[in-house]
N, C-alpha and C. Protein backbone atom coordinates (compact mmCIF):
# COMPACT_ATOMS: atom_id res chain seq x y z
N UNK A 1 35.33 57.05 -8.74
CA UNK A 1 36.11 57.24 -9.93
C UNK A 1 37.47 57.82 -9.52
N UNK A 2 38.59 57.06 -10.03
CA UNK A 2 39.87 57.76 -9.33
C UNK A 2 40.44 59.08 -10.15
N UNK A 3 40.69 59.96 -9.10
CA UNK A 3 40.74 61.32 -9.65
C UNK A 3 42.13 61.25 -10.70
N UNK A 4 41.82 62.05 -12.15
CA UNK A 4 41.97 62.23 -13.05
C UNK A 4 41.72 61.15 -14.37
N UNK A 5 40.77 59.88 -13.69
CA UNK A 5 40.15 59.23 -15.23
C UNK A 5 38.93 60.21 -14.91
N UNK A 6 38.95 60.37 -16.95
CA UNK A 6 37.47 60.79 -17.37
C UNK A 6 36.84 60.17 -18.51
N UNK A 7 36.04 59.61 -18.32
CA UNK A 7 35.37 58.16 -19.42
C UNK A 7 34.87 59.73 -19.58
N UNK A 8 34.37 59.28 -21.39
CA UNK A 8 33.84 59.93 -22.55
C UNK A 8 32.34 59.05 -22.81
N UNK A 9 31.86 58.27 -21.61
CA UNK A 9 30.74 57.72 -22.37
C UNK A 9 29.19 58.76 -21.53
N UNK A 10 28.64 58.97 -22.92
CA UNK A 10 27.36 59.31 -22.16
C UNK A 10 26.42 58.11 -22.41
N UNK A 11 25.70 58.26 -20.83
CA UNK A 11 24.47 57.05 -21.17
C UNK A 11 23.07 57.88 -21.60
N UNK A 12 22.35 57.93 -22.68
CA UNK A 12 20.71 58.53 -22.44
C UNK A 12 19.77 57.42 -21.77
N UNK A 13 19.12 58.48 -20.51
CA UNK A 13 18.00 57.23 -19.88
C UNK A 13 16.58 57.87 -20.03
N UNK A 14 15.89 57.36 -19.29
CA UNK A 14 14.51 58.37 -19.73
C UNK A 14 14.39 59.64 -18.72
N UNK A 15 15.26 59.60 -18.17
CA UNK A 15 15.42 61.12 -17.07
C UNK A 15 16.59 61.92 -17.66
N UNK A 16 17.00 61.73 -18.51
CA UNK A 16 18.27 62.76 -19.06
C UNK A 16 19.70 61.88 -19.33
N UNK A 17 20.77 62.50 -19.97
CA UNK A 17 22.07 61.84 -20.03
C UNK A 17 22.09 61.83 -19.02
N UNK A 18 23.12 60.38 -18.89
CA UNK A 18 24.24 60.42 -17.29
C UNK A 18 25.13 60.51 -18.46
N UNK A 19 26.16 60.99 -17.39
CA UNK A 19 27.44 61.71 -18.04
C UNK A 19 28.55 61.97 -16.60
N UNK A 20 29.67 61.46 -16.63
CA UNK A 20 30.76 61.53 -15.84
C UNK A 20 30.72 63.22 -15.32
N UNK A 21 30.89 63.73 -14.00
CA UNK A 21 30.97 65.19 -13.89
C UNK A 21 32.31 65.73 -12.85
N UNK A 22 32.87 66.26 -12.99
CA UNK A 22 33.55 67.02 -11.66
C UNK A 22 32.73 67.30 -10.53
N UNK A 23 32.93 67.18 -9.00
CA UNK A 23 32.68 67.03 -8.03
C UNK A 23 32.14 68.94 -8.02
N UNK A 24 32.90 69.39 -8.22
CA UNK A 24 32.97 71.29 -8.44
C UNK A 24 31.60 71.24 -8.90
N UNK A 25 31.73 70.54 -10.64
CA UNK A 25 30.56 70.98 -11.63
C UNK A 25 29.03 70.74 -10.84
N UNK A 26 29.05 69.32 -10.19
CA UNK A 26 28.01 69.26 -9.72
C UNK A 26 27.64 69.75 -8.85
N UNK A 27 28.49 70.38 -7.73
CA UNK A 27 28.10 70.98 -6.41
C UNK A 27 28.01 72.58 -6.65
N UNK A 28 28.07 73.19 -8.04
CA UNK A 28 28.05 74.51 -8.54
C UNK A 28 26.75 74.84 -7.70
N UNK A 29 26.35 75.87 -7.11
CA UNK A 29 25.08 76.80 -7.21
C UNK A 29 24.30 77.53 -8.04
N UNK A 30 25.11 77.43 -9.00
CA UNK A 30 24.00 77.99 -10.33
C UNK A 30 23.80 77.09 -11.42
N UNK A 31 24.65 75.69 -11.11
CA UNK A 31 24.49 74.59 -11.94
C UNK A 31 22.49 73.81 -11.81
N UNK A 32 22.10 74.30 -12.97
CA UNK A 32 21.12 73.70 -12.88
C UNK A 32 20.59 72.33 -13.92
N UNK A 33 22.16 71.72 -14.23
CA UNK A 33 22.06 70.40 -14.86
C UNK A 33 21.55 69.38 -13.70
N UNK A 34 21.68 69.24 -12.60
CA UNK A 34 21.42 68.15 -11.95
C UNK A 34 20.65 68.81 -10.82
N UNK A 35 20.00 67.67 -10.03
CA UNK A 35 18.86 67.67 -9.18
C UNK A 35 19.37 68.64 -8.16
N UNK A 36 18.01 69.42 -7.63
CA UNK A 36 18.66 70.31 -6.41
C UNK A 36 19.08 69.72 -5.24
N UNK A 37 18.58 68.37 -4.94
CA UNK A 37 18.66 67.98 -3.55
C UNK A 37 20.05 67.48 -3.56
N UNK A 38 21.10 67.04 -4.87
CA UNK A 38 22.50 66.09 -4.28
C UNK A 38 23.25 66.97 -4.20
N UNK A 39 23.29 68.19 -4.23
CA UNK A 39 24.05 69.71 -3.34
C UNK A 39 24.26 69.63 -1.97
N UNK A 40 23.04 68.76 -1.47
CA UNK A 40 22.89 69.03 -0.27
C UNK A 40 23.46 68.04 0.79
N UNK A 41 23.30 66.90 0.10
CA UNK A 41 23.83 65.78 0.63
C UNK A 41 25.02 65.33 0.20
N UNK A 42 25.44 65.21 -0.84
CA UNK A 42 26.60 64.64 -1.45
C UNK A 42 27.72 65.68 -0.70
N UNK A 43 27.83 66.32 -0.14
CA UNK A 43 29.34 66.74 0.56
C UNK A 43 29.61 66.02 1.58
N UNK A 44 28.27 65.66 2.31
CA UNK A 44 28.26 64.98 3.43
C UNK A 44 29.20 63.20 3.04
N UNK A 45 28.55 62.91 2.21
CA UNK A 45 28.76 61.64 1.36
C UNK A 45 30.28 61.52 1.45
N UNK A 46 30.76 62.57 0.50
CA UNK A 46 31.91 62.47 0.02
C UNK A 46 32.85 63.15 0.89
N UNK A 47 32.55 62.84 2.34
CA UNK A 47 33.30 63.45 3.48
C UNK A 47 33.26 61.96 4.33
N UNK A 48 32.84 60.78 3.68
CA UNK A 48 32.35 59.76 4.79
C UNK A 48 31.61 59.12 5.78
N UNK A 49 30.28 60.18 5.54
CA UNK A 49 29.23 60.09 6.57
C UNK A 49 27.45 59.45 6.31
N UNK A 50 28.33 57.90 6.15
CA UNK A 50 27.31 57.29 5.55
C UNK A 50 26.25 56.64 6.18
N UNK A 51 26.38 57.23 7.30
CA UNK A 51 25.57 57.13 8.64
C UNK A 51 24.19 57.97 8.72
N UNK A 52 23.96 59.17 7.50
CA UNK A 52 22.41 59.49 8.13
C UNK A 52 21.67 59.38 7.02
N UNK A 53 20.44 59.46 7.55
CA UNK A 53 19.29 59.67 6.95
C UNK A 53 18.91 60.98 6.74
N UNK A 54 18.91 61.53 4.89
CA UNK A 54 18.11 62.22 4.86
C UNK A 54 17.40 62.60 4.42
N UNK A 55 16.53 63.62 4.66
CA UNK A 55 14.92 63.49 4.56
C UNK A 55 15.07 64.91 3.76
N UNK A 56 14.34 65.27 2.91
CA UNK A 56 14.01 66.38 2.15
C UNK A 56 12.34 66.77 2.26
N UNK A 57 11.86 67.81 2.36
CA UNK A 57 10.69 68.10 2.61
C UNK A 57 10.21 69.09 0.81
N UNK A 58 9.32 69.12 0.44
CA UNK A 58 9.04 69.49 -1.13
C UNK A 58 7.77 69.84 -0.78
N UNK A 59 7.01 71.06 -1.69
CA UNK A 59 6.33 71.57 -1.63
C UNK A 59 6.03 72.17 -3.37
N UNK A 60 5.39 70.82 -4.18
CA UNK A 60 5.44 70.79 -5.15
C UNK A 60 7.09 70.57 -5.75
N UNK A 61 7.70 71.23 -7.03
CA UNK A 61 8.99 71.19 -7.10
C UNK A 61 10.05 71.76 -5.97
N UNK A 62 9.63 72.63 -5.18
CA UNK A 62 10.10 73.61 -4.41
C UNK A 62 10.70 72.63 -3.49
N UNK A 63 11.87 73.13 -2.59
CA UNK A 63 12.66 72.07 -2.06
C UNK A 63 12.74 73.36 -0.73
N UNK A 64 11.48 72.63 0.56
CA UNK A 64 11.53 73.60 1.18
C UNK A 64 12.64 73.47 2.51
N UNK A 65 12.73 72.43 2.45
CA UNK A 65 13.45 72.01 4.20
C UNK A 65 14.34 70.52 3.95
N UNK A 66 15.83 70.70 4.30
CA UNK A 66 16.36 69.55 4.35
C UNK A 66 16.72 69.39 6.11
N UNK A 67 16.59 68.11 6.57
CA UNK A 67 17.36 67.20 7.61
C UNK A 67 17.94 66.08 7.93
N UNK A 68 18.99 65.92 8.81
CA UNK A 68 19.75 64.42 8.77
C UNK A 68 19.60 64.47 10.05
N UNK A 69 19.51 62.75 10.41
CA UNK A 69 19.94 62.69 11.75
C UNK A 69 20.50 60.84 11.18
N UNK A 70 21.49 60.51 12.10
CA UNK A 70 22.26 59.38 12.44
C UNK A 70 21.29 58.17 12.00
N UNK A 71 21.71 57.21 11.43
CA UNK A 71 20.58 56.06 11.24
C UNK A 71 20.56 55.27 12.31
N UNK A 72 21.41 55.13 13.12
CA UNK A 72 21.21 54.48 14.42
C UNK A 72 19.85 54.75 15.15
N UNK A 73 19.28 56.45 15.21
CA UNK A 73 17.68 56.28 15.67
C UNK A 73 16.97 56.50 14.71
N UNK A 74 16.67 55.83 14.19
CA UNK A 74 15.76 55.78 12.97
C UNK A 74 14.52 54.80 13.57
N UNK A 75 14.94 53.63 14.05
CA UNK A 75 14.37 52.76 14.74
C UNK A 75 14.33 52.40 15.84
N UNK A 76 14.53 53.77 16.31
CA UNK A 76 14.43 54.08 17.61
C UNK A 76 13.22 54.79 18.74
């Protein structure tokens, strides 16, 4: 989305509105509108590094352990 359009549309799906957000809003730490795990990854993302795999480890809802490594050994 190029920085400063902001569409006004919300979509309802069966997991909640989607709704257009600031990069800030979503990567907040006390923002608990959106999933815990795209905190974790999406900086990476939105830095260009569309190269790993990663893996989240869960322990019920609990989000105990994140890791990336390169997709090149994945199939390795």
């Amino acid at each position: 989305m190029p920085t400063g359009c902001h569409p006004q549309i919300l979509v309802p799906t069966r997991e909640g509105i989607l709704d257009w957000k600031e990069v800030d809003w979503v990567l907040d730490k006390k923002n608990k509108g959106v999933v815990q795990n795209i905190k974790q990854f999406l900086p990476a993302v939105l830095d260009g590094h569309f190269d790993l795999e990663h893996t989240f480890y869960y322990k019920g809802d609990a989000l105990l352990d994140y890791t990336t490594r390169p997709l090149h050994t994945i199939n390795s």
